[in-house]
Protein backbone atom coordinates (compact mmCIF):
# COMPACT_ATOMS: atom_id res chain seq x y z
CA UNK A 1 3.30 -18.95 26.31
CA UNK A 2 1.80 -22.11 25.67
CA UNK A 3 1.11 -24.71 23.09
CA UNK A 4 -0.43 -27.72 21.92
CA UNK A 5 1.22 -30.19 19.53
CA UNK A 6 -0.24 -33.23 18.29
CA UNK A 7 1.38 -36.24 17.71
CA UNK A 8 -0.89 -38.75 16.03
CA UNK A 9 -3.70 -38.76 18.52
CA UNK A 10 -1.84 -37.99 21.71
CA UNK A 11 -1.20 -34.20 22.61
CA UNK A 12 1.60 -32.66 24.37
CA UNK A 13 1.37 -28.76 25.99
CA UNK A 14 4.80 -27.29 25.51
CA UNK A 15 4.89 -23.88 27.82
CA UNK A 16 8.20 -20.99 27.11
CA UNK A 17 9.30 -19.39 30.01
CA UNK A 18 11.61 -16.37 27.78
CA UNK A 19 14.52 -15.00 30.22
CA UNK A 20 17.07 -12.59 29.18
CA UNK A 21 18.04 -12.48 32.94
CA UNK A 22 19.22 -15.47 35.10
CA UNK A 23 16.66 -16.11 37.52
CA UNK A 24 18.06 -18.01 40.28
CA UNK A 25 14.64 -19.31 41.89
CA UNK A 26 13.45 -20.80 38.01
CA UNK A 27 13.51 -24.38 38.77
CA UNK A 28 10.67 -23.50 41.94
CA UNK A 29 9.24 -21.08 39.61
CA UNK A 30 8.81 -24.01 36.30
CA UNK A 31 7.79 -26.59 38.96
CA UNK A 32 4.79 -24.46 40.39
CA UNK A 33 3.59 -23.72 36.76
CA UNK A 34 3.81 -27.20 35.43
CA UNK A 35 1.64 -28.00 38.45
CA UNK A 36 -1.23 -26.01 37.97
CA UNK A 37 -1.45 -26.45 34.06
CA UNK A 38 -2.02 -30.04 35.46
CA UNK A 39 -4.05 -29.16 38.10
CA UNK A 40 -5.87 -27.22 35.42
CA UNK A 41 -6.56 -30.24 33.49
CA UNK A 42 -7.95 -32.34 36.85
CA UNK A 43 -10.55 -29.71 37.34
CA UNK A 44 -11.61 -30.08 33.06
CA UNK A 45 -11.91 -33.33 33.28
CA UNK A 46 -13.53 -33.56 36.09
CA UNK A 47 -16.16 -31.16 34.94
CA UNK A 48 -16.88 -33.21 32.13
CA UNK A 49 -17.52 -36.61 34.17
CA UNK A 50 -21.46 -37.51 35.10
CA UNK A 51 -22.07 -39.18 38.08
CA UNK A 52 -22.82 -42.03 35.90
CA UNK A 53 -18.82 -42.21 34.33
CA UNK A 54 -17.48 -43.05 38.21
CA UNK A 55 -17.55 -46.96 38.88
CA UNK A 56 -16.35 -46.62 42.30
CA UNK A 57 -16.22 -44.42 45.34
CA UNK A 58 -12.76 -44.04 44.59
CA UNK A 59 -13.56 -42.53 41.54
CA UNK A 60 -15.93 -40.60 42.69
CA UNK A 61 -13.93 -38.79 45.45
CA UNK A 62 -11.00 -38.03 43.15
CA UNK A 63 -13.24 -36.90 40.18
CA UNK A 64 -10.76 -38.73 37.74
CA UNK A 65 -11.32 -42.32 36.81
CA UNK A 66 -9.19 -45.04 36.48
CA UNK A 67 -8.86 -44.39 32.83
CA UNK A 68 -8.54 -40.62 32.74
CA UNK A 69 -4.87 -39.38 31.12
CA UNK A 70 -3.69 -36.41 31.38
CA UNK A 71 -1.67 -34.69 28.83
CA UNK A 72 2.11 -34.45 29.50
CA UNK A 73 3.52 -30.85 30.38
CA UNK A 74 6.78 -29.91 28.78
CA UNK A 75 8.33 -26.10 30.21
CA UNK A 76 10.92 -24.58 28.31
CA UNK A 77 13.14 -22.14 29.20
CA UNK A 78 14.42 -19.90 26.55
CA UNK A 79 17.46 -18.00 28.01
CA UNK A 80 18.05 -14.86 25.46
CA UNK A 81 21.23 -13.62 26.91
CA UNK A 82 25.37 -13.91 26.31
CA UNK A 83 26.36 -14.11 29.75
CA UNK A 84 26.36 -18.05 30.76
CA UNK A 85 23.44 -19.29 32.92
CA UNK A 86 25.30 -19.61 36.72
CA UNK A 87 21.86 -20.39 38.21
CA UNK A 88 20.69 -23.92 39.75
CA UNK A 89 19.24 -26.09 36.97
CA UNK A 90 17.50 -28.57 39.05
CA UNK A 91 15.63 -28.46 42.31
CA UNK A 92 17.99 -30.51 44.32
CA UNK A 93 21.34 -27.75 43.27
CA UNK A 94 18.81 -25.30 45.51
CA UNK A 95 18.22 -27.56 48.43
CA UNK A 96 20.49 -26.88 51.62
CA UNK A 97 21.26 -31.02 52.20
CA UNK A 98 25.01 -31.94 54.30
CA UNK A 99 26.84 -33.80 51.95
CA UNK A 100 27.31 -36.57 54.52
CA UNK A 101 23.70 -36.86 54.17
CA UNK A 102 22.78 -36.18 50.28
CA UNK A 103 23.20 -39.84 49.21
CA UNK A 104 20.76 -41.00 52.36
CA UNK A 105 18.14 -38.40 51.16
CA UNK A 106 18.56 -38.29 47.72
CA UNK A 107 16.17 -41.60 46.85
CA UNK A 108 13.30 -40.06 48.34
CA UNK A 109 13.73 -36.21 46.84
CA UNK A 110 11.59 -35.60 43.55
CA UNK A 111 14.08 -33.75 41.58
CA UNK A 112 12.90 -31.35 38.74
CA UNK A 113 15.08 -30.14 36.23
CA UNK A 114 15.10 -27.79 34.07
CA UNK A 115 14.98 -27.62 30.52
CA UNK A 116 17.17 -24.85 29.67
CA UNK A 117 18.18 -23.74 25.89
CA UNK A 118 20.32 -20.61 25.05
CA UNK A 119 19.36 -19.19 22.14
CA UNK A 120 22.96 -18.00 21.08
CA UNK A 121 24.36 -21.33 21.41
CA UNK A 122 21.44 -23.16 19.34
CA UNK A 123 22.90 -25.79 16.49
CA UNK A 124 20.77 -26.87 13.28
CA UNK A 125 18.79 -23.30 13.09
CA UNK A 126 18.40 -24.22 9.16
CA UNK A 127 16.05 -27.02 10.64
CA UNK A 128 13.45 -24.01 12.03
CA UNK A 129 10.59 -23.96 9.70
CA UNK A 130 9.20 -20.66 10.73
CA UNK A 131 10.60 -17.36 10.28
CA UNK A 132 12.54 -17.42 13.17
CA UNK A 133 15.34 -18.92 11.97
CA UNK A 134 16.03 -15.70 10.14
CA UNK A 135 15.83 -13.66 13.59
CA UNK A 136 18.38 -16.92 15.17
CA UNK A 137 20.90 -15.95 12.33
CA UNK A 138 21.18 -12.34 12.85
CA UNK A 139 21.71 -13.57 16.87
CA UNK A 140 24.72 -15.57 15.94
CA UNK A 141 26.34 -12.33 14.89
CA UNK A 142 26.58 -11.10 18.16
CA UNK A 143 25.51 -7.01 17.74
CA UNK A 144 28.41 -7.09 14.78
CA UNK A 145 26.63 -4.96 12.52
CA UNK A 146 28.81 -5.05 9.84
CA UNK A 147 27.87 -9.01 9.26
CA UNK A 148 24.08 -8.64 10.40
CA UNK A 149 24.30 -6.10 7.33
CA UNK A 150 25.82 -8.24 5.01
CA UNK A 151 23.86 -11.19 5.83
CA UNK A 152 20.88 -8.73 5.29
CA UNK A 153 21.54 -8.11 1.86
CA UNK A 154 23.14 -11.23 0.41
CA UNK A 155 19.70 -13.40 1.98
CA UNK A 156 16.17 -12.13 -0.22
CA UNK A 157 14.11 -13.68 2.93
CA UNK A 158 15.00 -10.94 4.74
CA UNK A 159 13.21 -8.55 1.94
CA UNK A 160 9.83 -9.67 3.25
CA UNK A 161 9.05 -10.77 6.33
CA UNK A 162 6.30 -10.18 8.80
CA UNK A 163 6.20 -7.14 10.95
CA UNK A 164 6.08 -9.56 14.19
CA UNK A 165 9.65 -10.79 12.73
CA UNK A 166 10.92 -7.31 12.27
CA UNK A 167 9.95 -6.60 15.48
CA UNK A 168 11.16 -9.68 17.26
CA UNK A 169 14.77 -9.40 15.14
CA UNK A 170 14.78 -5.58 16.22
CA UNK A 171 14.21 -6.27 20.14
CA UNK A 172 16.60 -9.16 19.92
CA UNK A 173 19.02 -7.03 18.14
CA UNK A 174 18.39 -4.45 21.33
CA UNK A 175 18.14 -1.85 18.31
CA UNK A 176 15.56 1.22 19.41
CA UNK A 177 16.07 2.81 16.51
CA UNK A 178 15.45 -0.12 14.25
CA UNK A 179 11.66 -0.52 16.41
CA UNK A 180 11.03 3.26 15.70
CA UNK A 181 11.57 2.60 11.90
CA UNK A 182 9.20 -0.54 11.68
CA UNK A 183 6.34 1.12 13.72
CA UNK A 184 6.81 4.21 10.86
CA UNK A 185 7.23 2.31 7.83
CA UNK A 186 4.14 -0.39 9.12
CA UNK A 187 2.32 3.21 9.72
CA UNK A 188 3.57 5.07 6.63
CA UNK A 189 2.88 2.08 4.25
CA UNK A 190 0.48 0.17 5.50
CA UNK A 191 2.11 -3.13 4.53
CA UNK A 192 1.87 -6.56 6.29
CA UNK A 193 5.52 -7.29 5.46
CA UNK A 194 8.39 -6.13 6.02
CA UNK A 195 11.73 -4.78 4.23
CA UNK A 196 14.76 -5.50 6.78
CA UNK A 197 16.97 -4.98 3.58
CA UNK A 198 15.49 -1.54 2.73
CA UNK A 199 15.50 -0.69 6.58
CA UNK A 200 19.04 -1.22 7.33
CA UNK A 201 19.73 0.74 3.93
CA UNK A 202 17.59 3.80 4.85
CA UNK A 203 18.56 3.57 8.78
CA UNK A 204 22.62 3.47 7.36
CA UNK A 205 21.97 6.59 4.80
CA UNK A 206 20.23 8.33 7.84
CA UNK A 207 23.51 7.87 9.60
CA UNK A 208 25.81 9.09 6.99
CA UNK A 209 23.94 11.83 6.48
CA UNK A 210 23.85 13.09 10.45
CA UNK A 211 27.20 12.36 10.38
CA UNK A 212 27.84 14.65 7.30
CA UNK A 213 25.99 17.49 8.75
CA UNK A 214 27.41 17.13 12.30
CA UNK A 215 31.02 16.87 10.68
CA UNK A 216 29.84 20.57 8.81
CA UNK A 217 28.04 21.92 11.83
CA UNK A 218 31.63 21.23 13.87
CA UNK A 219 33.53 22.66 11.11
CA UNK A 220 31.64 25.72 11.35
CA UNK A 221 31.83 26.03 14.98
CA UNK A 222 35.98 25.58 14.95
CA UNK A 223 35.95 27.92 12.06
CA UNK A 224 34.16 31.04 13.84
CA UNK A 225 36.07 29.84 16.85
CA UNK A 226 39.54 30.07 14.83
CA UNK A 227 38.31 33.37 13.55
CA UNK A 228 37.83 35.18 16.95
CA UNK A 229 41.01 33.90 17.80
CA UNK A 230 42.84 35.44 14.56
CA UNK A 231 40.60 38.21 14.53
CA UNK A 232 41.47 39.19 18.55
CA UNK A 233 45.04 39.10 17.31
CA UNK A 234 44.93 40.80 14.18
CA UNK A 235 43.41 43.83 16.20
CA UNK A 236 45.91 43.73 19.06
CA UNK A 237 48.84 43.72 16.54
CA UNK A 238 46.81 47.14 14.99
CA UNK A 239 46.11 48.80 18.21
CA UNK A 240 49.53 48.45 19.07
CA UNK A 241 50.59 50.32 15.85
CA UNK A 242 48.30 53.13 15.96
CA UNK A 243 49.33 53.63 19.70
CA UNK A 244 52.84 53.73 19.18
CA UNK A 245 52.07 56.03 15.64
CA UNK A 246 49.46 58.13 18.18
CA UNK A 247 46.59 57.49 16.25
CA UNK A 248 43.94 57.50 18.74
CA UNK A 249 41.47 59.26 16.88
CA UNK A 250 41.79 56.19 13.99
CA UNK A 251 41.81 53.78 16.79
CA UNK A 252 38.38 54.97 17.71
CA UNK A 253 36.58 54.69 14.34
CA UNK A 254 38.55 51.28 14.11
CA UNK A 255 36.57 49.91 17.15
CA UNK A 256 33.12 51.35 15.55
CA UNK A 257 33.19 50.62 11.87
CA UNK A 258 35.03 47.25 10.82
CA UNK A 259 35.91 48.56 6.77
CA UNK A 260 37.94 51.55 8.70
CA UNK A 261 39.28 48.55 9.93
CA UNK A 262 39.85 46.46 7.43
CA UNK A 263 41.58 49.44 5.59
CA UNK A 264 43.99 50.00 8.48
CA UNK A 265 44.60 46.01 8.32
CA UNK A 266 45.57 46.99 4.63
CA UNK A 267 47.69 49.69 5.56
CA UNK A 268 49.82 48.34 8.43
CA UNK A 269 50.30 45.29 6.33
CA UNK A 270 48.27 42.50 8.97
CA UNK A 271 46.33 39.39 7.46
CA UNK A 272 43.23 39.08 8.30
């Protein structure tokens, strides 16, 4: 992504390279796109030049005149991840250079550097004018959702805020289910903002109440479970009685009919 700022009547093209990986080739990578947004800007200005603007044949055979500027290039890497940044951060840390030879060489290497920020370590995020300083404060809390929650609610910014800011804070939150509800509720409602507030409320209810039902639906399941198991035992204890008393005939209607059961249960004294 790139932009343009203006600073009184000079420009400057900042370009954000976003990683949430380290990428171990990035100062090659930067270098080679800084290059061509300048190279870019050669070929622009030189389609704007008439033969008339060159004053020279040296002009003329670069296609940029003495006076031509360009506009400075400034990459950014954003690094969205926890784990510290082990890659090189300049072009010489990737170079394969003796060290009995790196100061000999070093005066005539172009070194590029990187500029590098990690987004969980920033300072100052009050100082962000744009909405993304909300989305930077829920980062600091590092996935503790207990604090992203109460930050939520005790901050009314976060009660309306653009669905491109829910949707950033949700993918830097890695939260699926928090996407899934902004995509319904921007679908549902058909509203250009959007209630983070209300979202982690609903999305927390939702919760509880799976968790309610999933607590009954186990319940259940241990209770029939814990009922076979009595049950089994209850008729074992009566089959052995009616054995013993040789009453096979009572034995057989206990099998088919379970209140001839039940009555027997009654009668031998077994809880059931």
């Amino acid at each position: 992504m790139s932009k343009r700022c203006a600073n009184g009547y000079s420009y400057c093209i900042y370009c954000l390279e976003n990683e949430s990986k380290v990428s171990y080739a990035m100062p090659v990578r930067n270098m080679e796109f800084e290059a061509t947004r300048y190279r870019e800007q050669l070929r622009r200005i030189a389609a704007g030049h008439e033969q008339a603007d060159y004053k020279s044949w040296d002009e003329f055979s670069s296609e940029f005149t003495k006076n031509d500027r360009l506009q400075p290039v400034i990459m950014l890497v954003l690094y969205w991840s926890r784990k510290p940044w082990d890659g090189a951060r300049s072009l010489t840390e990737m170079l394969d250079i003796p060290d009995r030879d790196r100061e000999q060489i070093a005066p005539f290497l172009q070194n590029y550097r990187l500029n590098l920020i990690n987004m969980y370590e920033l300072e100052h995020i009050e100082s962000c004018q744009s909405p993304l300083k909300y989305a930077l404060r829920l980062l600091q809390k590092d996935q503790n959702r207990e604090a992203i929650y109460q930050e939520v609610q005790e901050n009314p910014a976060y009660r309306k805020l653009d669905q491109e800011t829910g949707r950033m804070m949700a993918v830097l939150l890695r939260d699926k289910k928090l996407e899934q509800y902004i995509e319904k509720q921007q679908k549902d409602e058909r509203k250009e903002t959007f209630n983070m507030c209300k979202a982690l409320d609903d999305m927390r209810q939702e919760a509880m109440k799976c968790g309610i039902e999933q607590g009954i639906s186990r319940g259940i399941e241990q209770g029939i479970e814990q009922g076979k198991s009595v049950g089994e035992n209850c008729f074992a204890r009566l089959t052995n009685f009616l054995l013993t008393d040789g009453r096979l005939e009572d034995l057989r209607r206990a099998i088919d009919n379970p209140a001839t059961r039940l009555e027997l249960y009654q009668e031998y004294h077994i809880l059931y």
